[in-house]
N, C-alpha and C. Protein backbone atom coordinates (compact mmCIF):
# COMPACT_ATOMS: atom_id res chain seq x y z
N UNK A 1 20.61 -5.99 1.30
CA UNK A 1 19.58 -5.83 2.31
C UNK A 1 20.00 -6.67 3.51
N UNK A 2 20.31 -5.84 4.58
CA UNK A 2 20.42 -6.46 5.81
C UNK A 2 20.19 -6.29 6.78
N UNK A 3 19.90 -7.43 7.48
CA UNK A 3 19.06 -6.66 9.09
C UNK A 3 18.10 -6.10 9.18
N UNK A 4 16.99 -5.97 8.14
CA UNK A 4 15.95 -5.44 8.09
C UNK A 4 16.47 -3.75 7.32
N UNK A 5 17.55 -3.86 6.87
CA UNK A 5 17.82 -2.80 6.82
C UNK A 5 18.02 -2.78 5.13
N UNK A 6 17.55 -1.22 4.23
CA UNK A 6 18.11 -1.25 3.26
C UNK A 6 18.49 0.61 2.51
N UNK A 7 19.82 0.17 2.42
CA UNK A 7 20.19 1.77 1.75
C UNK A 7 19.39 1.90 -0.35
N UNK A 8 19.12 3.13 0.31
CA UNK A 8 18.08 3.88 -0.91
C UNK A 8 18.97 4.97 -1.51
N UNK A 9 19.26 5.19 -3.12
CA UNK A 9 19.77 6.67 -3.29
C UNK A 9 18.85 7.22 -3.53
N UNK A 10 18.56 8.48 -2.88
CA UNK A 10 17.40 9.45 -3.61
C UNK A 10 17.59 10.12 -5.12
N UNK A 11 17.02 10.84 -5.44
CA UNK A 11 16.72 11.88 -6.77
C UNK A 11 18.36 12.72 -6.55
N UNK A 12 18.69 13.01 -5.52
CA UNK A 12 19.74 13.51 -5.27
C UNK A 12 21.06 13.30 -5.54
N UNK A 13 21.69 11.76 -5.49
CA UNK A 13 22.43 10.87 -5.14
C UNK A 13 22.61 10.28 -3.81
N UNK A 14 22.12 10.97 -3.03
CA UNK A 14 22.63 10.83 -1.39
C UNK A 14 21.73 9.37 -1.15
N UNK A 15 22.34 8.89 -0.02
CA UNK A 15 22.33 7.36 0.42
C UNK A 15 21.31 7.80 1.79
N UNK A 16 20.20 7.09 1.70
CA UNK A 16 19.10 7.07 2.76
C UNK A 16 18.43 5.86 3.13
N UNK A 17 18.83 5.47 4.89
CA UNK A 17 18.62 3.86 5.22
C UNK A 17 17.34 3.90 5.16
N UNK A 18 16.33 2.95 5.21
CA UNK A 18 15.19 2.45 5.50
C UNK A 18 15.17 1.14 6.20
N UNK A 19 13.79 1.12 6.65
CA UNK A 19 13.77 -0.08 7.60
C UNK A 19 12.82 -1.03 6.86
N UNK A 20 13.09 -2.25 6.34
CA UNK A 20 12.58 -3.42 5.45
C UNK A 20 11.14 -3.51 6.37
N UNK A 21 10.07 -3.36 5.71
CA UNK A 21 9.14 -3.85 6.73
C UNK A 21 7.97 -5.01 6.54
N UNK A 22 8.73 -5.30 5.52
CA UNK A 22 7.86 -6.95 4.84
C UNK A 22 8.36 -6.44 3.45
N UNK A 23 8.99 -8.14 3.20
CA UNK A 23 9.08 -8.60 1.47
C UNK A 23 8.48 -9.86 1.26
N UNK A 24 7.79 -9.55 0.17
CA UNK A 24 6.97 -10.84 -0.73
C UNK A 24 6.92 -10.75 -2.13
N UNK A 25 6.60 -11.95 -2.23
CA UNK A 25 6.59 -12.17 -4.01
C UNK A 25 4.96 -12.84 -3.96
N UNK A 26 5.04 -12.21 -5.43
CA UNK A 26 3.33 -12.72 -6.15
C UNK A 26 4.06 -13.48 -7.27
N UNK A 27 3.99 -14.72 -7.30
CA UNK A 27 3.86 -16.04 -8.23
C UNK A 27 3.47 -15.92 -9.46
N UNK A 28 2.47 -15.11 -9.20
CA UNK A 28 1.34 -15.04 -10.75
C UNK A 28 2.52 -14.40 -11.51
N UNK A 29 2.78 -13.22 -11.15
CA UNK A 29 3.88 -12.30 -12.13
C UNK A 29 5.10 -12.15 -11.91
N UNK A 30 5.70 -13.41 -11.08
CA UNK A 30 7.07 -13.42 -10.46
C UNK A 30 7.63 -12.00 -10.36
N UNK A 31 7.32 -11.33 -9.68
CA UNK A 31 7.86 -10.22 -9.12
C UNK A 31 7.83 -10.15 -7.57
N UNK A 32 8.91 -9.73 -7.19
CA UNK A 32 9.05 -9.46 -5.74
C UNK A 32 8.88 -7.89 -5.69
N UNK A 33 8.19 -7.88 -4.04
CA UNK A 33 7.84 -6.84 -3.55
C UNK A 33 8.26 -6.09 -2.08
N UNK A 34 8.73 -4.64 -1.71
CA UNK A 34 8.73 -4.45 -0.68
C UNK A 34 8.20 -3.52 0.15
N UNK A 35 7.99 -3.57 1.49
CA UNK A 35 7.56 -2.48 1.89
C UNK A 35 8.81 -1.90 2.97
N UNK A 36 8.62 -0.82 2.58
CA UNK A 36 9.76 0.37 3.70
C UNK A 36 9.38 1.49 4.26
N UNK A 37 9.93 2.00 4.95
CA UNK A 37 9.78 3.20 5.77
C UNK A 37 11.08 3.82 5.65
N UNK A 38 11.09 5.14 5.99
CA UNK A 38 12.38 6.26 6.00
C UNK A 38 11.85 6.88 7.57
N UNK A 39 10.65 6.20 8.45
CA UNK A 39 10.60 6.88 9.59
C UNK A 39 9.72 8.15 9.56
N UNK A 40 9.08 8.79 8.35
CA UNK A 40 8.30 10.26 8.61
C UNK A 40 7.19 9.63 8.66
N UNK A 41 6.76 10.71 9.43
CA UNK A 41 5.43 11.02 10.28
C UNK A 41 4.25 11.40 9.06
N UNK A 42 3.27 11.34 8.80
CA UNK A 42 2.35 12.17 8.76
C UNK A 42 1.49 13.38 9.19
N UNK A 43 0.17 13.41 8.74
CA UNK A 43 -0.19 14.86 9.81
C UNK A 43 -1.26 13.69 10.70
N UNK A 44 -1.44 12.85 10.32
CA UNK A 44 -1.92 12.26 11.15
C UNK A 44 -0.88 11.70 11.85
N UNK A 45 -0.31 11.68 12.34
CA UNK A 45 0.86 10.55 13.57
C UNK A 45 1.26 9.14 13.07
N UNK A 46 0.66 9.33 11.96
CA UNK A 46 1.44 7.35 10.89
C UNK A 46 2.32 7.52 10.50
N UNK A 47 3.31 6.59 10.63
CA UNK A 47 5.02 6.32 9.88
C UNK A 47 4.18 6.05 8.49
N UNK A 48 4.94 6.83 7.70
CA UNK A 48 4.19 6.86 6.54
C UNK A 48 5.30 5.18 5.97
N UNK A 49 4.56 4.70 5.04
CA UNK A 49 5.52 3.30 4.21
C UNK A 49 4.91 3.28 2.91
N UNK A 50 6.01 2.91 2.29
CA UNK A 50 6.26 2.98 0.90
C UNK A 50 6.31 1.16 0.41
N UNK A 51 6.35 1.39 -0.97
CA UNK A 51 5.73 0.12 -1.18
C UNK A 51 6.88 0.19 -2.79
N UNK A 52 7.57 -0.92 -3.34
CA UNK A 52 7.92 -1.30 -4.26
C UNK A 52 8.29 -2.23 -4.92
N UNK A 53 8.61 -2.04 -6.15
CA UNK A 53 8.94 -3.61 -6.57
C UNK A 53 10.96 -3.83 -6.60
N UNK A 54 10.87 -4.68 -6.30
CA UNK A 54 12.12 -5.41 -5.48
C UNK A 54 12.91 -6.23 -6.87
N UNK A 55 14.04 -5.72 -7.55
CA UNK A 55 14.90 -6.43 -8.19
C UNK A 55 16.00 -6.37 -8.17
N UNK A 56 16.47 -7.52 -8.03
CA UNK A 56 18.02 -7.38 -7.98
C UNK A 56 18.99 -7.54 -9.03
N UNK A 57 19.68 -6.62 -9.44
CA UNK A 57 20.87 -6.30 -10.32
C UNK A 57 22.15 -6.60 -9.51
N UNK A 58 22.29 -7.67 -10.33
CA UNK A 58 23.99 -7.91 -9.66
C UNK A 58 24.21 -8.19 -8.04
N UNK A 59 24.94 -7.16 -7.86
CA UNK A 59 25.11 -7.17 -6.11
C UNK A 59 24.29 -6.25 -5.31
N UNK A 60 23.50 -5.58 -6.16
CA UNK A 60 22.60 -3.93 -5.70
C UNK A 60 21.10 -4.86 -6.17
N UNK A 61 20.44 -3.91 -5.18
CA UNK A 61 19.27 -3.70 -5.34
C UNK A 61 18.42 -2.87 -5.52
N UNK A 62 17.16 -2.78 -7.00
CA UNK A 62 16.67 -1.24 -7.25
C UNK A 62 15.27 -1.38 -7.20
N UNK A 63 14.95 -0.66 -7.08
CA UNK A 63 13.36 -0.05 -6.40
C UNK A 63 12.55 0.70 -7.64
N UNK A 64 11.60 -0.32 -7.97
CA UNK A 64 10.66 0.14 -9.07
C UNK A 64 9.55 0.38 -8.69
N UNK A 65 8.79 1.31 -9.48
CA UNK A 65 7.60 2.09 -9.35
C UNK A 65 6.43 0.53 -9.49
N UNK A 66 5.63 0.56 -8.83
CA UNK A 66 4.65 0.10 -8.80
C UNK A 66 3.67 -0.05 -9.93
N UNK A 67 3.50 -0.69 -10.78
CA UNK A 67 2.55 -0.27 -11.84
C UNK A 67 0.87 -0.07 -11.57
N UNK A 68 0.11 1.09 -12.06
CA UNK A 68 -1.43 0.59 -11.10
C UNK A 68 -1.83 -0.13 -11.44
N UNK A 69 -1.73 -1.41 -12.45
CA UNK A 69 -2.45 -2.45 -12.67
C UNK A 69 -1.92 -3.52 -11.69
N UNK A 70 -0.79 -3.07 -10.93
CA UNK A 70 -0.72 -4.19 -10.07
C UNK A 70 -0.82 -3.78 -8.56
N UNK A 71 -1.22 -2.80 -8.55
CA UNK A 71 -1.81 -2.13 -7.24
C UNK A 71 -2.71 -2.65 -6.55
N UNK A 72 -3.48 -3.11 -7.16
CA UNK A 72 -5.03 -3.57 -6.39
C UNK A 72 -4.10 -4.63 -6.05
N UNK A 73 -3.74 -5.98 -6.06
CA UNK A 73 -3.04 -7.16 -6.00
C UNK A 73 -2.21 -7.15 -4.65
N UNK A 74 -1.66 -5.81 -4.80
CA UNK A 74 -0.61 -5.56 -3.45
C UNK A 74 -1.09 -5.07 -2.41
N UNK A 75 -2.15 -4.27 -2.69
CA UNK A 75 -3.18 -4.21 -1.55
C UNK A 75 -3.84 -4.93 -0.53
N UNK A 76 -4.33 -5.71 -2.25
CA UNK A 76 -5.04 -6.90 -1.12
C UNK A 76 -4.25 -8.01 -0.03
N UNK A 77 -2.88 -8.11 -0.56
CA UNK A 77 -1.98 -8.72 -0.45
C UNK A 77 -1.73 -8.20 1.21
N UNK A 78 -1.60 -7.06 0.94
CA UNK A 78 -1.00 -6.26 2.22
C UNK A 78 -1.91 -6.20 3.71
N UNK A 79 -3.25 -5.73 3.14
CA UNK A 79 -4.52 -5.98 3.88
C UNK A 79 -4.89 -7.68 4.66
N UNK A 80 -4.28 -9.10 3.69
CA UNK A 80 -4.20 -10.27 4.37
C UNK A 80 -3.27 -10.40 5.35
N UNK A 81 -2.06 -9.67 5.21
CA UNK A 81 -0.89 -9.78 6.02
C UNK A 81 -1.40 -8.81 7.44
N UNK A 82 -1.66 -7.94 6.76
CA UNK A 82 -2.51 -6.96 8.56
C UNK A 82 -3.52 -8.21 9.46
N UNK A 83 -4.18 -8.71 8.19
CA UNK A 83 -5.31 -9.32 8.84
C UNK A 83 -4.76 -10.95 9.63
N UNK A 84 -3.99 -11.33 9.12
CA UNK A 84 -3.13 -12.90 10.00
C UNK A 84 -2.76 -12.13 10.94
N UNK A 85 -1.76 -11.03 11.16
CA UNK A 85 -1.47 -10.62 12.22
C UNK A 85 -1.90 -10.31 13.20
N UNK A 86 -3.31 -9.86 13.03
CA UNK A 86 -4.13 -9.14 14.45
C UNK A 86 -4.64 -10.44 14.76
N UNK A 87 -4.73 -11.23 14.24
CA UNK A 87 -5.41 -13.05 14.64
C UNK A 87 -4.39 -13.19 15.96
């Protein structure tokens, strides 16, 4: 991960950049977390962003599914970080 930047393989194999758009870790369950974008739009006009869990293997880094029991957590998580910012 560099520069805000991080390569993704899809379902496909093919290599797709994203733009890092906040990483954090929750303490409680030592897991790190990230959020990204690939840049698409919605039908509403929002860069849509994606959200995962962040581990690193070796020299790579892989992108795990979110579990919903830890959904609410990252939410709220995410919702404090909106909310310092508009301060």
């Amino acid at each position: 991960m560099e520069n805000n930047k991080l390569i993704v393989v899809d379902e496909n194999g093919k290599e797709v950049e994203a733009k890092v758009l906040l990483y954090f870790r929750i303490d409680k369950n030592a897991k790190d977390y990230i959020l990204y974008t690939f840049g698409e739009i919605d039908d509403q006009a929002m860069e849509t962003i994606h959200a995962s869990i962040l581990n690193k293997e070796n020299d790579h880094y892989k992108l795990e599914k979110i579990p919903d029991e830890q959904w609410l957590e990252v939410k709220d998580i995410m919702r404090e970080i909106i909310r310092n910012e508009e301060e």
